[in-house]
C-alpha atoms as a PDB file:
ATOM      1  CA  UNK A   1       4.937  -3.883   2.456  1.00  0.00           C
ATOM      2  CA  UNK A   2       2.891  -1.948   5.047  1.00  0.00           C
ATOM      3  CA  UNK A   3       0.820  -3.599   7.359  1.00  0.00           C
ATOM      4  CA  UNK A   4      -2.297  -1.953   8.900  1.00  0.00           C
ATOM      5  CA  UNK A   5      -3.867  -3.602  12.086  1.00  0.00           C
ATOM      6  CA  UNK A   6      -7.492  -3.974  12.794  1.00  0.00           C
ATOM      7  CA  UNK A   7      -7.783  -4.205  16.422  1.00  0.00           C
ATOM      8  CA  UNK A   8     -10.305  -3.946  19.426  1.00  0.00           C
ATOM      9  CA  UNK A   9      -9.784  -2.022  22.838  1.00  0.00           C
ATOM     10  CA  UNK A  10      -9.909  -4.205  25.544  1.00  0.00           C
ATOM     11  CA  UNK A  11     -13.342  -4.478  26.428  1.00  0.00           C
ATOM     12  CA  UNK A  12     -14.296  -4.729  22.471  1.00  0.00           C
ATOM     13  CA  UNK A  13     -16.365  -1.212  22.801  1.00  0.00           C
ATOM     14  CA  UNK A  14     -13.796   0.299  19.827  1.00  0.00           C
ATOM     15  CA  UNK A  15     -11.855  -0.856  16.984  1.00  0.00           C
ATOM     16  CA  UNK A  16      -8.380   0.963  16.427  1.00  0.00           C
ATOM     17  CA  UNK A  17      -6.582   0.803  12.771  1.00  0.00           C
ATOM     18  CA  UNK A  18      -2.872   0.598  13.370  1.00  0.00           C
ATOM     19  CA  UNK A  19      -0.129   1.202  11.121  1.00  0.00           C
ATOM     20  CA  UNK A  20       2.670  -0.874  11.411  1.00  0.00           C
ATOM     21  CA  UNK A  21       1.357  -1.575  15.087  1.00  0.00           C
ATOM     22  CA  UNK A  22       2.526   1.581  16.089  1.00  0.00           C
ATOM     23  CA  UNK A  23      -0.213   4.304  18.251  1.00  0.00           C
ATOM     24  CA  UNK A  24      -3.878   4.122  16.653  1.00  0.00           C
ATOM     25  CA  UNK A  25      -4.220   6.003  13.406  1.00  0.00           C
ATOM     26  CA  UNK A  26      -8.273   5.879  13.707  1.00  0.00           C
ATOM     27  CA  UNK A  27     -10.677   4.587  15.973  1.00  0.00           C
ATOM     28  CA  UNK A  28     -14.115   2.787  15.012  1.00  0.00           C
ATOM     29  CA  UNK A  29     -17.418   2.534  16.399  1.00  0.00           C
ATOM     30  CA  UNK A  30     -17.573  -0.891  15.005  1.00  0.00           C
ATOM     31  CA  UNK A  31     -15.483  -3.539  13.344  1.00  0.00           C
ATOM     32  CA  UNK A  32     -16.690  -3.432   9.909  1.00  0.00           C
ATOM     33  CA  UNK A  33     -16.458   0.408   9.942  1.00  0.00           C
ATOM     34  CA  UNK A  34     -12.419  -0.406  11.107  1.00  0.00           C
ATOM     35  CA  UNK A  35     -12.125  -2.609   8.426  1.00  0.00           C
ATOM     36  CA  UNK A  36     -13.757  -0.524   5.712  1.00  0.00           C
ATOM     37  CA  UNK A  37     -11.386   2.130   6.801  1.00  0.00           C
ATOM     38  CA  UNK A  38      -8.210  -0.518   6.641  1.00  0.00           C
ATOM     39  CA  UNK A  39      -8.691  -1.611   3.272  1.00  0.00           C
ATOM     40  CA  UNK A  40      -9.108   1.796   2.037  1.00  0.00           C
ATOM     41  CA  UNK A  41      -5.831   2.946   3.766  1.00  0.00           C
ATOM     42  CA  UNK A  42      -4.329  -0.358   2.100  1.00  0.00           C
ATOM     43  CA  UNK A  43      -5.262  -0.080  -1.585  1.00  0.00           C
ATOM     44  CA  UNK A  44      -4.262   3.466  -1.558  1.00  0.00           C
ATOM     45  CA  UNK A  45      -0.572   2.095  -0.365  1.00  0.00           C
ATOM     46  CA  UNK A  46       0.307  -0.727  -2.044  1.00  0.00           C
ATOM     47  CA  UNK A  47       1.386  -3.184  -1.984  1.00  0.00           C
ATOM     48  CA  UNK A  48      -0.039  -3.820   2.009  1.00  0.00           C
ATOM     49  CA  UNK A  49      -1.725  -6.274   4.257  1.00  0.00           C
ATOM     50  CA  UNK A  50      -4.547  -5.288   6.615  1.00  0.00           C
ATOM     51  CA  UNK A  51      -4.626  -8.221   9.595  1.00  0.00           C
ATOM     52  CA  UNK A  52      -7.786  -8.553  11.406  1.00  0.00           C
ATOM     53  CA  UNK A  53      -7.108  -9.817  14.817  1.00  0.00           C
ATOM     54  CA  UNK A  54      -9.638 -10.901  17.689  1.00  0.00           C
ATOM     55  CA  UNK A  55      -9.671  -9.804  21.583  1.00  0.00           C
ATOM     56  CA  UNK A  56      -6.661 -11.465  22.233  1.00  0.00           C
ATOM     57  CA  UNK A  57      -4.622 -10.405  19.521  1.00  0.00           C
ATOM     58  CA  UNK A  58      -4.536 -13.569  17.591  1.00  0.00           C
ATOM     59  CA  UNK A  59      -4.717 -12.861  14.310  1.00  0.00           C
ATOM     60  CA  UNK A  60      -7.829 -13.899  12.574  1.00  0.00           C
ATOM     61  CA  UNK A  61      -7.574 -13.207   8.796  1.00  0.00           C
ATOM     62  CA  UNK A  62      -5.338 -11.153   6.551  1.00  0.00           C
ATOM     63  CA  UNK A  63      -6.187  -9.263   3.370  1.00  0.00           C
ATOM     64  CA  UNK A  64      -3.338  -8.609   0.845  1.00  0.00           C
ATOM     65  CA  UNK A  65      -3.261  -5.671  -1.753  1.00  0.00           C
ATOM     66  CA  UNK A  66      -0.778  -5.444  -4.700  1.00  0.00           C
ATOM     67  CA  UNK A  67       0.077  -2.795  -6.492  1.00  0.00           C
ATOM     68  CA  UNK A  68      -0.609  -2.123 -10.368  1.00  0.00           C
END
């Protein structure tokens, strides 16, 4: 399963996507834009999770996908 990252920079100004939690795939103006792009990413590889973590890297709320 493939886990994509929704994450801010430090001073919450950007929102990176992360693969695995590996370097930035994308960066966001905003948070829902991040997660829009996340979910996207997700359904097209399935199955996946896309975690949704805060400032501090906590992890705030997870979205599963399954596959067909």
């Amino acid at each position: 399963m493939k886990t994509y990252s929704v994450t801010p920079n430090v001073d919450v100004s950007a929102w990176f996507v992360k693969l695995e939690d590996v370097a930035p795939e994308e960066v966001y103006d905003s948070k829902d834009e991040a997660i829009e792009a996340a979910e996207q990413m997700a359904k097209e590889n399935t199955p996946s999770l896309v975690e949704i973590l805060d400032k501090d890297h906590n992890v705030i709320e997870e979205r599963r996908f399954k596959g067909l």
